[in-house]
N, C-alpha and C. Protein backbone atom coordinates (compact mmCIF):
# COMPACT_ATOMS: atom_id res chain seq x y z
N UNK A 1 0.83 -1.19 0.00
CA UNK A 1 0.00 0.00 0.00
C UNK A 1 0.87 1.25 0.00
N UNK A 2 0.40 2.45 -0.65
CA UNK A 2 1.50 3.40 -0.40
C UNK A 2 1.64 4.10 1.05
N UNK A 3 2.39 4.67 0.98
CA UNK A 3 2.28 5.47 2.03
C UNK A 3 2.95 7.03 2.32
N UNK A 4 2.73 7.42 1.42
CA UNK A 4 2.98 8.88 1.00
C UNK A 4 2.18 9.36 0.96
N UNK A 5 0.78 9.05 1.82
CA UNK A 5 -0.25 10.01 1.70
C UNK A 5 -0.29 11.30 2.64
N UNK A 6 -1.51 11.63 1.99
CA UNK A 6 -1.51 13.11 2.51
C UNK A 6 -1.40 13.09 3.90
N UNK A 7 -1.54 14.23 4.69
CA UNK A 7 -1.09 13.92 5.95
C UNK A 7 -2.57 14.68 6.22
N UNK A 8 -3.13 14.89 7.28
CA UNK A 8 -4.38 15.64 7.75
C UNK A 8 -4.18 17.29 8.06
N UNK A 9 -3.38 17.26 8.59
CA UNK A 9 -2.88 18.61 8.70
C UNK A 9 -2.96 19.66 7.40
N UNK A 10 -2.06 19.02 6.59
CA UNK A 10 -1.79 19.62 5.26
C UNK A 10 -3.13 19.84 4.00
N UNK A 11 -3.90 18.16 4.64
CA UNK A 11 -5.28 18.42 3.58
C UNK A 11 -6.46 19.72 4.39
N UNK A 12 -6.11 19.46 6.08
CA UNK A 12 -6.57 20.91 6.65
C UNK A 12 -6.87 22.02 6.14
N UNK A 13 -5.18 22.71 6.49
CA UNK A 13 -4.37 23.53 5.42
C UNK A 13 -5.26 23.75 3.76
N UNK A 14 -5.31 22.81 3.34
CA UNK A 14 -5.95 22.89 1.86
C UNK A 14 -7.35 23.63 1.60
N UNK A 15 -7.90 22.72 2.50
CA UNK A 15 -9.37 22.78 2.89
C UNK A 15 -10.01 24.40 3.31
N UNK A 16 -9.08 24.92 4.17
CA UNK A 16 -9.39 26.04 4.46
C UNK A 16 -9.03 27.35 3.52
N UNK A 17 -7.84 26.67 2.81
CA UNK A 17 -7.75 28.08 1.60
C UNK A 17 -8.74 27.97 0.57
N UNK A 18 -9.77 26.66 0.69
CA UNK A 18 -10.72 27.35 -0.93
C UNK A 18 -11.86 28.00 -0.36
N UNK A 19 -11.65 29.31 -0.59
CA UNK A 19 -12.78 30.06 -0.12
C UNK A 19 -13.61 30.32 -0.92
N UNK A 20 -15.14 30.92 -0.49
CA UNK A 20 -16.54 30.85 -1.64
C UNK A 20 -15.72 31.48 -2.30
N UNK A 21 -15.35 32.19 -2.93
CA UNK A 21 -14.45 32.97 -3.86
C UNK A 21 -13.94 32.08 -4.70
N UNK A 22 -13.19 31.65 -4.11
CA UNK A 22 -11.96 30.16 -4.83
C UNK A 22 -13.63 29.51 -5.76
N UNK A 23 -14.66 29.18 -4.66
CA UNK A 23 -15.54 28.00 -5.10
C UNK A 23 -16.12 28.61 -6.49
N UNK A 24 -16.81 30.02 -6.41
CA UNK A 24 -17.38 30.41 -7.47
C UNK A 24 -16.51 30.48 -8.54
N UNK A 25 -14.71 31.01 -8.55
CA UNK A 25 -14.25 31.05 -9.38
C UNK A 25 -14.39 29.98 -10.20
N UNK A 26 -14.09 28.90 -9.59
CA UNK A 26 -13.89 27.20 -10.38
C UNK A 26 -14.78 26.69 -10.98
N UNK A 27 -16.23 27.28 -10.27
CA UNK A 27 -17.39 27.18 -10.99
C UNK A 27 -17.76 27.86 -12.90
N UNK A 28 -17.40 29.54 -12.62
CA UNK A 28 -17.28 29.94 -13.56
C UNK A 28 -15.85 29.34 -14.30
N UNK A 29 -14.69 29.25 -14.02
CA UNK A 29 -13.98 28.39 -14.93
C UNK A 29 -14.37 27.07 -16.01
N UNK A 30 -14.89 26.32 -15.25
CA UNK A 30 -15.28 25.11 -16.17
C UNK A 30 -16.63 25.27 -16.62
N UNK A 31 -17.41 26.29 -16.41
CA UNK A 31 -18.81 26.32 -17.24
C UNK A 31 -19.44 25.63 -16.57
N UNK A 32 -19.94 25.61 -15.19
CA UNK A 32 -20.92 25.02 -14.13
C UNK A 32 -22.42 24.90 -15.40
N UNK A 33 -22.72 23.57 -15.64
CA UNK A 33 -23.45 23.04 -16.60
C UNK A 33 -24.91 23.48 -15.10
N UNK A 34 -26.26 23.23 -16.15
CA UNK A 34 -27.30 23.24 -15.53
C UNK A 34 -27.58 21.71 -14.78
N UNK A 35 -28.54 21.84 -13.82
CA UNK A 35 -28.73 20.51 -12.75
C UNK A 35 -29.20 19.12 -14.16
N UNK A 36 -28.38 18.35 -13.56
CA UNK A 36 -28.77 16.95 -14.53
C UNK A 36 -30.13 16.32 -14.17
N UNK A 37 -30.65 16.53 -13.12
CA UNK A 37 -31.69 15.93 -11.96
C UNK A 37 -33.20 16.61 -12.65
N UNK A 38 -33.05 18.42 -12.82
CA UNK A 38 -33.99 18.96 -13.11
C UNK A 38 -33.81 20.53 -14.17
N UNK A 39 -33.02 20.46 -14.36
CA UNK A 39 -31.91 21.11 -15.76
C UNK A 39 -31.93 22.60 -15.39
N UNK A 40 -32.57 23.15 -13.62
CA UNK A 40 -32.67 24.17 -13.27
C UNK A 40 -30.86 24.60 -13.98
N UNK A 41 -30.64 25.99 -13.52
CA UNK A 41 -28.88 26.51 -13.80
C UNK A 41 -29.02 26.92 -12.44
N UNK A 42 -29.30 26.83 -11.26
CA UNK A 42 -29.26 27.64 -9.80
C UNK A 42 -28.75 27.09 -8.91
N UNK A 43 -27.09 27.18 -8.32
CA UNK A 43 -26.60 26.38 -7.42
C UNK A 43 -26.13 26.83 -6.00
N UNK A 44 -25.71 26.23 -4.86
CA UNK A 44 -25.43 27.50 -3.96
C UNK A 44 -24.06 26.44 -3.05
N UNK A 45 -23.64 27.13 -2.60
CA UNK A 45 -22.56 26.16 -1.58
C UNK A 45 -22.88 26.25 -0.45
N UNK A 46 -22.63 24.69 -0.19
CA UNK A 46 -23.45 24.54 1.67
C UNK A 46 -22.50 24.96 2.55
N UNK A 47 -23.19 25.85 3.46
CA UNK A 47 -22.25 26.07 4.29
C UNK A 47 -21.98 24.63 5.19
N UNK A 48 -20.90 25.36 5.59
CA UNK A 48 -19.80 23.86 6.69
C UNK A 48 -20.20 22.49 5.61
N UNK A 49 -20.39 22.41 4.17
CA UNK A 49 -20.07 21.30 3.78
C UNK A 49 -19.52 21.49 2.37
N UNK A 50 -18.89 22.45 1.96
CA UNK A 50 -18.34 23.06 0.88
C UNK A 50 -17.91 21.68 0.60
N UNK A 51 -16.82 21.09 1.42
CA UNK A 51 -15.90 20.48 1.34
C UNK A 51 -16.53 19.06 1.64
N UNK A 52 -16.70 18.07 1.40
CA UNK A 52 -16.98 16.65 2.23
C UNK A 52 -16.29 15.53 2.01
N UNK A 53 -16.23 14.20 2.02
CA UNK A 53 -15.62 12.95 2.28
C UNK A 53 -15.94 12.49 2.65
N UNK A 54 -15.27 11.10 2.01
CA UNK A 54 -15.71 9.49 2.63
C UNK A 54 -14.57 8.95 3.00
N UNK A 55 -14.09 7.68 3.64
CA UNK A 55 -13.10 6.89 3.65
C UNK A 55 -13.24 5.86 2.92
N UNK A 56 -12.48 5.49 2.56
CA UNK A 56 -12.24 4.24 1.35
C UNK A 56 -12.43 3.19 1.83
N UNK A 57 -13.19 1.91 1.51
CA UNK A 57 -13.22 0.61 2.29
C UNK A 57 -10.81 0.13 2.13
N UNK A 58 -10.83 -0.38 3.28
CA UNK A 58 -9.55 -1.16 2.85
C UNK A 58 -8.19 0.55 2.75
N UNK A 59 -8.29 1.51 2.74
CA UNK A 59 -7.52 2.29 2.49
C UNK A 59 -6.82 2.94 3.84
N UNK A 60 -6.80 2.35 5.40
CA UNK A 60 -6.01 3.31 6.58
C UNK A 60 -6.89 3.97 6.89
N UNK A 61 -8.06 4.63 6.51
CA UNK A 61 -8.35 5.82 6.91
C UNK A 61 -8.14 6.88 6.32
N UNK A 62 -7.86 6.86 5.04
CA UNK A 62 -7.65 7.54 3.80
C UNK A 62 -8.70 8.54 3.59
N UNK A 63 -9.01 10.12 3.58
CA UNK A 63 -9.91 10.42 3.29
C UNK A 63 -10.03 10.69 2.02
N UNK A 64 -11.47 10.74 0.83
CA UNK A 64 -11.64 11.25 -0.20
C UNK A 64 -12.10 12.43 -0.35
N UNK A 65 -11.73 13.55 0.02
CA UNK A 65 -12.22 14.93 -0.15
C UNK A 65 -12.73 15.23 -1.71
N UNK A 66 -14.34 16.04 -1.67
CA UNK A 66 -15.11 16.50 -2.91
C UNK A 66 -15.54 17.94 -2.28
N UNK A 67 -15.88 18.50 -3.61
CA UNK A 67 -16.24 20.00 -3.48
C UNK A 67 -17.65 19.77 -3.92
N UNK A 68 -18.45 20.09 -3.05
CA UNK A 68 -20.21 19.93 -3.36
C UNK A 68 -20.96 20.99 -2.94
N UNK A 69 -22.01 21.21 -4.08
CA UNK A 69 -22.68 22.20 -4.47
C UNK A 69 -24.08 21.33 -4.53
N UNK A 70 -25.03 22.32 -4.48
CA UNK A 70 -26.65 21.31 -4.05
C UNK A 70 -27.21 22.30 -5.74
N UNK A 71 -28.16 22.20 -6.08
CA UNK A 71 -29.44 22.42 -6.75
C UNK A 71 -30.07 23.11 -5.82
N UNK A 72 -30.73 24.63 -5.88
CA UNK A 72 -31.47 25.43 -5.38
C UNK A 72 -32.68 24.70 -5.79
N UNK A 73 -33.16 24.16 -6.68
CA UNK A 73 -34.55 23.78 -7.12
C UNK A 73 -34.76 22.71 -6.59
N UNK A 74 -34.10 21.43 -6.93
CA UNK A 74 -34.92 20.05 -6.42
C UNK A 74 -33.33 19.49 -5.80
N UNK A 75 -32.38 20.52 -5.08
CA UNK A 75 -31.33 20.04 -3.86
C UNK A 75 -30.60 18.80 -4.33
N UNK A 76 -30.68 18.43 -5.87
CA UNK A 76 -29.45 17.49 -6.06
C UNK A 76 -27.77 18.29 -5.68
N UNK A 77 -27.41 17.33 -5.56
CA UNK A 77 -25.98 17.41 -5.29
C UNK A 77 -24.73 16.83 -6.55
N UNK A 78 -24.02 17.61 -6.43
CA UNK A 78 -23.12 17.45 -7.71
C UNK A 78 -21.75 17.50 -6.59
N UNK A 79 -20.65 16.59 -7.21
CA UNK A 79 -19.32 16.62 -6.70
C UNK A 79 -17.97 16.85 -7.45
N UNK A 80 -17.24 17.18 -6.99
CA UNK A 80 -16.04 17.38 -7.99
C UNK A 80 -14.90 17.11 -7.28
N UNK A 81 -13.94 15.93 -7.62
CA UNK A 81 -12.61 15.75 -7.11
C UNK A 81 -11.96 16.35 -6.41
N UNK A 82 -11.61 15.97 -5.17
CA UNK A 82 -10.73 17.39 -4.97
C UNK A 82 -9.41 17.59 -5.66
N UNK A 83 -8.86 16.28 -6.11
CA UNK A 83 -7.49 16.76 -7.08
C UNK A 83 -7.87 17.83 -7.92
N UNK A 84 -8.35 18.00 -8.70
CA UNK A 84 -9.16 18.75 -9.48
C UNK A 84 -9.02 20.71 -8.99
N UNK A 85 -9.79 20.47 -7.52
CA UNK A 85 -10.12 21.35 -6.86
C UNK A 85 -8.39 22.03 -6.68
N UNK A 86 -7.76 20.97 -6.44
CA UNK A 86 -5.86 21.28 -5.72
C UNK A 86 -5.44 22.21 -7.15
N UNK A 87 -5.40 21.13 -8.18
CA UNK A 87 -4.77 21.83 -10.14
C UNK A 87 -5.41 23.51 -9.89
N UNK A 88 -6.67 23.48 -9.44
CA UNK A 88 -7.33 24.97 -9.90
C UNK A 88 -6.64 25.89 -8.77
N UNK A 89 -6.73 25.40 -7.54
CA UNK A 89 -5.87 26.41 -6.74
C UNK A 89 -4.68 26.63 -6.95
N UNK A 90 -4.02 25.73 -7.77
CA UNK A 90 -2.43 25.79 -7.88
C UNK A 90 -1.89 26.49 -9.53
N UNK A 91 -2.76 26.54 -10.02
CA UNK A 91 -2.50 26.54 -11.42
C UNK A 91 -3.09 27.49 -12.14
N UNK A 92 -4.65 27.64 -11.81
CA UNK A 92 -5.59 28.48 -12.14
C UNK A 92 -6.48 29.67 -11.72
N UNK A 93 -6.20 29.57 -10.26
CA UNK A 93 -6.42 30.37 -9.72
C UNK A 93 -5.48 31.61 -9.62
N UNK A 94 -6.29 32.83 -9.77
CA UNK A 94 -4.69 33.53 -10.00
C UNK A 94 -4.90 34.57 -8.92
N UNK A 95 -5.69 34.75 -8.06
CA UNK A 95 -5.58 35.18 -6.45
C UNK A 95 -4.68 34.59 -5.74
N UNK A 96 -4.64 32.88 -5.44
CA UNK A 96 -3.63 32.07 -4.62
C UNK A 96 -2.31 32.40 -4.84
N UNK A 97 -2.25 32.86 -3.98
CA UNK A 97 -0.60 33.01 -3.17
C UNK A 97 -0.08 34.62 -3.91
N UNK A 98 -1.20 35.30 -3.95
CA UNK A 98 -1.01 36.58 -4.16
C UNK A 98 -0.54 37.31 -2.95
């Protein structure tokens, strides 16, 4: 198994620099498509769950961090990688580490 994973601290650290700012940017970056569920375009970020995760069956205690956004209309939920989320803060975002 590897073991170069992230450490908690550091995904902390991560967690707390994407701010609604960061979130809407990334949104408008990739063209936030309309709800698949009910094809509303109206989304909002939950508070205290911007960020969420699961643990992996079999993985240590590994967490999977996603960036989730609900449907204002019929409250589906959409997710997005957080690797994903890391490339845009590191790469695309052009506030970070201003």
């Amino acid at each position: 198994m590897d073991d170069s994973l992230q450490n908690t601290d550091e995904l902390e650290q991560e967690i707390k620099s994407f701010t609604d700012d960061a979130a809407l940017a990334f949104l408008k970056k990739i063209q936030n498509r309309p709800c698949e569920a009910c094809g509303v375009d109206d989304w909002f970020l939950i508070p205290d769950l911007k960020v969420a995760g699961w643990e992996e069956p079999l993985s240590r205690g590994v967490l999977n961090p996603v960036f989730v956004i609900s449907c204002k209309n019929c409250g589906n939920l959409r997710s997005f990688a957080w690797a994903r989320i890391l490339w845009f803060m590191k790469s695309e975002y052009p506030q970070h580490g201003e």
